[in-house]
Every structure is written in C-alpha cells, then in structure tokens.
N, C-alpha and C. Protein backbone atom coordinates (compact mmCIF):
# COMPACT_ATOMS: atom_id res chain seq x y z
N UNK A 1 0.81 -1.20 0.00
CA UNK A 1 0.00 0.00 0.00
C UNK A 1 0.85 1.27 0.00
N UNK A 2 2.13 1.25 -0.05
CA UNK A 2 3.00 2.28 0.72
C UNK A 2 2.98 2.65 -0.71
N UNK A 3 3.02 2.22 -2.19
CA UNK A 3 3.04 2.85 -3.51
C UNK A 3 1.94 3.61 -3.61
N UNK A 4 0.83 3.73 -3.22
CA UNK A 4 -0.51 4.26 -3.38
C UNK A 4 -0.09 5.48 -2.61
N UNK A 5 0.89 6.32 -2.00
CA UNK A 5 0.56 7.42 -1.47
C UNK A 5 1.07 8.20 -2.49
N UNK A 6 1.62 7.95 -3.14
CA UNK A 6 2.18 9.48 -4.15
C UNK A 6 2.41 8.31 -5.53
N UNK A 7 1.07 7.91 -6.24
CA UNK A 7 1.26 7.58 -7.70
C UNK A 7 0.56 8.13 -8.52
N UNK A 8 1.10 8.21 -9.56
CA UNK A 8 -0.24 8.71 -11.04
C UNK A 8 0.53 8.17 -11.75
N UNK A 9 -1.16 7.10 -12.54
CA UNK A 9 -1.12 7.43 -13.84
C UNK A 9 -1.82 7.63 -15.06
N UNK A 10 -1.21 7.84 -16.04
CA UNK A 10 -1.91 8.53 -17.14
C UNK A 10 -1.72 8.18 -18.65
N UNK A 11 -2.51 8.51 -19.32
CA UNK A 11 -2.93 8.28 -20.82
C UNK A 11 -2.78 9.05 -21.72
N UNK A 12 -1.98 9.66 -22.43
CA UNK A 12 -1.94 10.28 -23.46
C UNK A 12 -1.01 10.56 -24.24
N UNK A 13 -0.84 11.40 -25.18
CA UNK A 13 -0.17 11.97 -26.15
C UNK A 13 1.19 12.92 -26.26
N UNK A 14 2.51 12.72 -26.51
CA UNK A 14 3.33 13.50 -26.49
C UNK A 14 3.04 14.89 -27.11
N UNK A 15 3.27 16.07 -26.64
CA UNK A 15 2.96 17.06 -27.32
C UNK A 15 4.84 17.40 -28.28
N UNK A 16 5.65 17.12 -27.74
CA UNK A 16 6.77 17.19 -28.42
C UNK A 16 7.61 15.96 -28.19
N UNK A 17 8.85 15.84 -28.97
CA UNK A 17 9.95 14.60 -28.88
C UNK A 17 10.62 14.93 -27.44
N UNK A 18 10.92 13.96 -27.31
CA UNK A 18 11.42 13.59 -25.89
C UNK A 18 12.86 14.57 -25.70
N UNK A 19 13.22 14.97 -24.90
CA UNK A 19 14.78 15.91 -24.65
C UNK A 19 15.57 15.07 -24.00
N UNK A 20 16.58 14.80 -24.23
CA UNK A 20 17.56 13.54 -23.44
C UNK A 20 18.71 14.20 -23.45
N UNK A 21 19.53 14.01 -21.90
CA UNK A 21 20.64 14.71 -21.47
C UNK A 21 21.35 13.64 -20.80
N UNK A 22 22.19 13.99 -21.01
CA UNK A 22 23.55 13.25 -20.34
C UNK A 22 24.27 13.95 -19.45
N UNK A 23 24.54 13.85 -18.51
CA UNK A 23 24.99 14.62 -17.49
C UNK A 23 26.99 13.53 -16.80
N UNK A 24 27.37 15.22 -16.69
CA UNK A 24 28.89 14.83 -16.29
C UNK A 24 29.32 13.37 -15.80
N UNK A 25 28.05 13.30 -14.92
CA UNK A 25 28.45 12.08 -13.63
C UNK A 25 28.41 10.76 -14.44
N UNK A 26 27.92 10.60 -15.79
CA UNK A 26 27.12 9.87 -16.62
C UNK A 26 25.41 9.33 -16.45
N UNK A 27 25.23 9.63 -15.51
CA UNK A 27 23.80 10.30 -15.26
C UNK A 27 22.63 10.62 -16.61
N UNK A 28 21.66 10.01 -16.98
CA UNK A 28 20.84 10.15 -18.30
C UNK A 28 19.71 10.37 -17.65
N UNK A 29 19.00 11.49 -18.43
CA UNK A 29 17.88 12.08 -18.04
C UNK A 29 17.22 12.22 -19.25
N UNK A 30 15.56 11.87 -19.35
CA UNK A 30 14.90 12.50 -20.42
C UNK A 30 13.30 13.19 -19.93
N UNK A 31 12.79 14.04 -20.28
CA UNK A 31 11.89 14.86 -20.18
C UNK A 31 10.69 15.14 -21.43
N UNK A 32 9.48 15.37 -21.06
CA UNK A 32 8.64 15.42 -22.32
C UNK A 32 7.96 15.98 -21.50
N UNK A 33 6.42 16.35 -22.34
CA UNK A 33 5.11 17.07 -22.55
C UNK A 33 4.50 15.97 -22.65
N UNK A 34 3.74 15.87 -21.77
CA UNK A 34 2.68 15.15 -22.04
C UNK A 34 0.89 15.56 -22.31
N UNK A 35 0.04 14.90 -22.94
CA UNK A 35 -1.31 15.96 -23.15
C UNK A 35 -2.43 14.58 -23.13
N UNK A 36 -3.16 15.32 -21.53
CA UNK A 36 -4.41 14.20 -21.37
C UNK A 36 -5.83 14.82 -21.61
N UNK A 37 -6.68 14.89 -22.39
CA UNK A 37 -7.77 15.11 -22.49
C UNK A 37 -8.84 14.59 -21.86
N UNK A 38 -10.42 15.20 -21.50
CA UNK A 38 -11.00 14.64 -21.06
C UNK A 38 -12.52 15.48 -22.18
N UNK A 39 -13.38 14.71 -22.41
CA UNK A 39 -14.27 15.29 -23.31
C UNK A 39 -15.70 14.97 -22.53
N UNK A 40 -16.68 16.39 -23.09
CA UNK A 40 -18.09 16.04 -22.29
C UNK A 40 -19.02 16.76 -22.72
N UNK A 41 -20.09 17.01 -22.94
CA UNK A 41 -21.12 17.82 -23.43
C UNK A 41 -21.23 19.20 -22.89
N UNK A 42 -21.56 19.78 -22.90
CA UNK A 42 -22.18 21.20 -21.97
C UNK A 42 -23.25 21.07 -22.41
N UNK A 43 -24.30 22.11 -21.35
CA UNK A 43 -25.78 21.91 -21.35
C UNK A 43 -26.50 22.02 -22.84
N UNK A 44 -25.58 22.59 -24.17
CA UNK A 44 -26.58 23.44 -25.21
C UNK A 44 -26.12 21.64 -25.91
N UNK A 45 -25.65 20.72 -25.15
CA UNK A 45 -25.25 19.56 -26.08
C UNK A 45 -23.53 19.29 -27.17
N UNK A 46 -23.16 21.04 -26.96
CA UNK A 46 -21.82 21.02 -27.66
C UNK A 46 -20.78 20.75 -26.92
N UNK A 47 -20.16 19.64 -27.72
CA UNK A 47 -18.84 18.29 -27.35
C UNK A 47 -17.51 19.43 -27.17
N UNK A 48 -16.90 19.23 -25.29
CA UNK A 48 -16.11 19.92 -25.32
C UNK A 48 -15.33 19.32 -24.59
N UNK A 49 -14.00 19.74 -25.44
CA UNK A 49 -12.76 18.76 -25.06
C UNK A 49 -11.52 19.80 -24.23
N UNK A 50 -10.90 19.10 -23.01
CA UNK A 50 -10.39 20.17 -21.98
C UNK A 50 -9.08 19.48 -22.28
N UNK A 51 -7.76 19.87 -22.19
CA UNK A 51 -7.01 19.32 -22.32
C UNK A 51 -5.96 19.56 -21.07
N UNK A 52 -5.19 18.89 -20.16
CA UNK A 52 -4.24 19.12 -19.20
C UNK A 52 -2.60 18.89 -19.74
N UNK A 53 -1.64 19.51 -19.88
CA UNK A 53 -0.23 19.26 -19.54
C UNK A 53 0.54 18.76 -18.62
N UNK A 54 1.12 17.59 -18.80
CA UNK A 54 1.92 17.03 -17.64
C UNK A 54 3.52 16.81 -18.05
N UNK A 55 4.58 17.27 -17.25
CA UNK A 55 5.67 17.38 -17.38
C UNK A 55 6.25 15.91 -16.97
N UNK A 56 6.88 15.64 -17.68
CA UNK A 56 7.57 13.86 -17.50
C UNK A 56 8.77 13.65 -17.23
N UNK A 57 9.48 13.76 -16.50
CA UNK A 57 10.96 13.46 -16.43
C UNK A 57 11.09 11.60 -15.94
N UNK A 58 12.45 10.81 -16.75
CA UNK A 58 12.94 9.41 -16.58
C UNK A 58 14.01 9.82 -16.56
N UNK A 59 14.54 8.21 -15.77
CA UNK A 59 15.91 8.29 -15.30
C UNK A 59 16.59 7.35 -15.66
N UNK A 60 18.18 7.25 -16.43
CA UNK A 60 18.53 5.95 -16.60
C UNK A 60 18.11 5.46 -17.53
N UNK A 61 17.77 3.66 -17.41
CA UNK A 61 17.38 3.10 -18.41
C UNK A 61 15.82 3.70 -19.15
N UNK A 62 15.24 3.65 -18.11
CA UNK A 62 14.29 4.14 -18.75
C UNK A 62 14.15 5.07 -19.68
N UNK A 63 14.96 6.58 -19.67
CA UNK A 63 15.51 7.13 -19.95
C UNK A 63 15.78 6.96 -21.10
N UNK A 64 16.58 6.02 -21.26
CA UNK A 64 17.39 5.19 -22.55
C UNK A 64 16.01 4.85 -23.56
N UNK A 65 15.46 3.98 -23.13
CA UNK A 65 13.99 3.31 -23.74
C UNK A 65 13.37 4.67 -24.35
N UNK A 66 12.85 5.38 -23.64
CA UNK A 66 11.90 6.51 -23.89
C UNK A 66 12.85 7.01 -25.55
N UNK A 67 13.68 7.68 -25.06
CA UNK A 67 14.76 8.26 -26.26
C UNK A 67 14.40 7.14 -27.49
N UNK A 68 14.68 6.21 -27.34
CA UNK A 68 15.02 5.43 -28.24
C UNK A 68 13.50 4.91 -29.23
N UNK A 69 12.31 5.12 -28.43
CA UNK A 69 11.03 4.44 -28.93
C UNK A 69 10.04 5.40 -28.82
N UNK A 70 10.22 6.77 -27.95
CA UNK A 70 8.95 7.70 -28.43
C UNK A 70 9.78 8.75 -28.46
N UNK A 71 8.11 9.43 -29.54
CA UNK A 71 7.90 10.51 -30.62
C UNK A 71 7.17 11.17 -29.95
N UNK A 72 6.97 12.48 -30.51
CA UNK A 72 5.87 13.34 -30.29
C UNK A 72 4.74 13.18 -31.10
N UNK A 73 3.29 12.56 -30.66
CA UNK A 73 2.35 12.69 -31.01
C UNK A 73 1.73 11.08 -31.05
N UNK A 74 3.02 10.50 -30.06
CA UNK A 74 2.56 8.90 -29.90
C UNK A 74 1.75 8.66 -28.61
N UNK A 75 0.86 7.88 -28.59
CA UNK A 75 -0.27 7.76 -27.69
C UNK A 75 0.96 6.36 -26.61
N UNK A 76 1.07 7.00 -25.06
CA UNK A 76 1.89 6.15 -24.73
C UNK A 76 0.97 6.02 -23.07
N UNK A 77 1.07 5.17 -22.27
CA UNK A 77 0.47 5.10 -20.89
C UNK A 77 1.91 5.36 -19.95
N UNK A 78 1.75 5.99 -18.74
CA UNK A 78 3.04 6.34 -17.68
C UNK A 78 2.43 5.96 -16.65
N UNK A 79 3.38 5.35 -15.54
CA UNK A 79 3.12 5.78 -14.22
C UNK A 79 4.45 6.17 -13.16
N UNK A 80 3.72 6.96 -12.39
CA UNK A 80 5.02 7.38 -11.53
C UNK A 80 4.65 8.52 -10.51
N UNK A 81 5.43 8.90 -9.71
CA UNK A 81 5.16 9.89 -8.69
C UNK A 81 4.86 11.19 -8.87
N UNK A 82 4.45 12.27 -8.42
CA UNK A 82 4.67 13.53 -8.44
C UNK A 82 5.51 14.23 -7.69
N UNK A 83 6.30 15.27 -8.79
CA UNK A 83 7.04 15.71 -7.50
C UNK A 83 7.03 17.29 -8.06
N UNK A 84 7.24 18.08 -6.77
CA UNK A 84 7.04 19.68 -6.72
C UNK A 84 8.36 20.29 -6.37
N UNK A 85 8.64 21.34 -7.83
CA UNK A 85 10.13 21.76 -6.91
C UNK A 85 9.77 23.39 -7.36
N UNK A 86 10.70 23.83 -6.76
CA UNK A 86 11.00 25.27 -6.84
C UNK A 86 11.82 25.92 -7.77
N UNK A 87 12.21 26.48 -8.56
CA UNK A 87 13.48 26.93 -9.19
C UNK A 87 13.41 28.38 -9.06
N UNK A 88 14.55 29.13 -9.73
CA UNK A 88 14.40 30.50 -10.27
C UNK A 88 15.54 30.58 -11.43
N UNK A 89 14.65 31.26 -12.44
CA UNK A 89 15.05 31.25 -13.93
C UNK A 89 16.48 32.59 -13.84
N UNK A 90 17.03 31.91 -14.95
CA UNK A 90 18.47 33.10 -15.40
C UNK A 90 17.57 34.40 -14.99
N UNK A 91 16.51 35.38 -15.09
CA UNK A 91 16.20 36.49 -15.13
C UNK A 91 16.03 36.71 -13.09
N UNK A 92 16.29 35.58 -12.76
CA UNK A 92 15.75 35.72 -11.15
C UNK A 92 14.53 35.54 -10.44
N UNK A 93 13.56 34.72 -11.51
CA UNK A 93 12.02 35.17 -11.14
C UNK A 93 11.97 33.50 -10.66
N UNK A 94 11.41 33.49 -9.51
CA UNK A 94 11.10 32.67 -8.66
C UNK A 94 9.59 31.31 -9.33
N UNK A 95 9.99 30.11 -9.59
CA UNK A 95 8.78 29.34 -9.98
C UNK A 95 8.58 28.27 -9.45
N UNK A 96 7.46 27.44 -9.75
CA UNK A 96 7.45 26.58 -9.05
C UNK A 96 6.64 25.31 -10.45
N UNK A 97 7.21 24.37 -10.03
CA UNK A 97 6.30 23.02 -11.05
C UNK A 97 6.37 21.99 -10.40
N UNK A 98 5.01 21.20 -11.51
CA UNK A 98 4.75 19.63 -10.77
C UNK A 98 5.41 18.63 -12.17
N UNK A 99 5.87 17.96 -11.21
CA UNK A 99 6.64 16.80 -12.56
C UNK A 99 5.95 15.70 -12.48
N UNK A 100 5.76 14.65 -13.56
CA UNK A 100 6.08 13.00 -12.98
C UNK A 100 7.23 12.65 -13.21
N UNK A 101 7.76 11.83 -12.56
CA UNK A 101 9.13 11.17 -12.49
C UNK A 101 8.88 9.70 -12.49
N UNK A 102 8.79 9.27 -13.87
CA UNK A 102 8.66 8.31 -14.48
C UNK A 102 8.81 6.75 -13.96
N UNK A 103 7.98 5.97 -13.46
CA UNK A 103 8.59 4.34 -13.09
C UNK A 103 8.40 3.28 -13.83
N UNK A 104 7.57 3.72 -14.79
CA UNK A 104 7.14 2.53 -15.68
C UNK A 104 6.17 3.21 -16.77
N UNK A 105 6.43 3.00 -18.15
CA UNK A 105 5.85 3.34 -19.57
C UNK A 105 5.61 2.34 -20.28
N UNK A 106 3.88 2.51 -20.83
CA UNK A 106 3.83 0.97 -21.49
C UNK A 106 3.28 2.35 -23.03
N UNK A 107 4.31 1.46 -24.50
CA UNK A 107 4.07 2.17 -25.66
C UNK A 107 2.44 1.90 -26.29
N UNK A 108 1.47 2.22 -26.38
CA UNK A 108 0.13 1.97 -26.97
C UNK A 108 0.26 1.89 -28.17
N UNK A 109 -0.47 1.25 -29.08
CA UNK A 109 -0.80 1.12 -30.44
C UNK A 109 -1.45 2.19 -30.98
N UNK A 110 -2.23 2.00 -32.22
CA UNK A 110 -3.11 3.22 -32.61
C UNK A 110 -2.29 4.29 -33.41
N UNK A 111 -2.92 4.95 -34.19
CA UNK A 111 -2.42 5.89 -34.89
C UNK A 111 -1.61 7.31 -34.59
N UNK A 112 -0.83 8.03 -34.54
CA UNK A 112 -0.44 9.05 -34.19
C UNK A 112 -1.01 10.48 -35.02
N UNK A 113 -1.35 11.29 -33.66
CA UNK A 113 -2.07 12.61 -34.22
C UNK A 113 -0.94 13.29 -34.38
N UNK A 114 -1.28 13.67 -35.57
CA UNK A 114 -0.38 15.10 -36.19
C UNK A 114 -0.89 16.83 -35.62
C-alpha cells in the first residue's frame, strides 16, 4: 500500500519529442510534454474537449527506452510519482512546477495525431 501514497497514472499523447541529457556524472535524463484530455457535453449539447499538460521526467534506463522508442504525437500510458520543486530562472524570477518522475511506460498502439 506504501506505492498508493504518491502515484499517477496517465494516458496520453506526447505534445513534443522527448529531450535527453547526459549529465557529467554519466547520469541520463529525459523529459517530455505530455497531453491528457478529457471530453463532455455542456448543457446546449456542444462536445467539449479540456485538455491538461503534464511534465515527464525518466531516469537511466528508462531514460534510454523513452529516447530510443517515443515521438511526439505517440499515444503512450506512464506511471510514476509527483514531485514539486521550486526553481528560479536566469532572469531571477522565482517558480514553481509539478513533474512525474517516471517508473514505468507501457508504448500503446493506434495511430499518431499530427
């Protein structure tokens, strides 16, 4: 039960190609956009589709995999934790984001939206 306190996961679509870094230590990192929709009527009956952004960071092999087998605009399933950090950009301005940090990606079939 101790995995159930901090998991998500999710269904959808790369909005861009994956970014993969290599770091000094030899350390491999990759990062994406991810885009989950959810669709529903409103009262006049017109079909409306909401869309959310989720930031993806993998580590390692996984890492490796991701690079190597997804695209942007491939329908892929994730699961993994959330995590919240703080930064502040070259200009000094103070931000904050939610990531997933990737534990497991299964590639889906199906066509890719352009």
């Amino acid at each position: 039960m101790s995995t159930l306190r901090n998991s998500v996961r999710l269904i959808g679509r790369l909005g861009r190609d994956p970014e993969f870094k290599e770091f000094e230590s030899g350390k491999k990192m990759v990062n994406f956009s991810l885009a989950t929709s959810d669709v529903y009527y409103d009262d006049q009956g017109n079909r409306v589709e909401q869309t959310q952004w989720h930031y993806v960071l993998a580590w390692g092999k996984l890492a490796e995999t991701v690079e190597k087998f997804v695209r942007k605009g491939q329908e892929i399933a994730v699961e993994g934790k959330l995590v919240y950090r703080d930064y502040e950009t070259k200009e000094g301005v103070k931000k904050s984001t939610t990531e997933v940090v990737l534990s497991e990606l299964v590639l889906l079939g199906g066509k890719e939206k352009s």
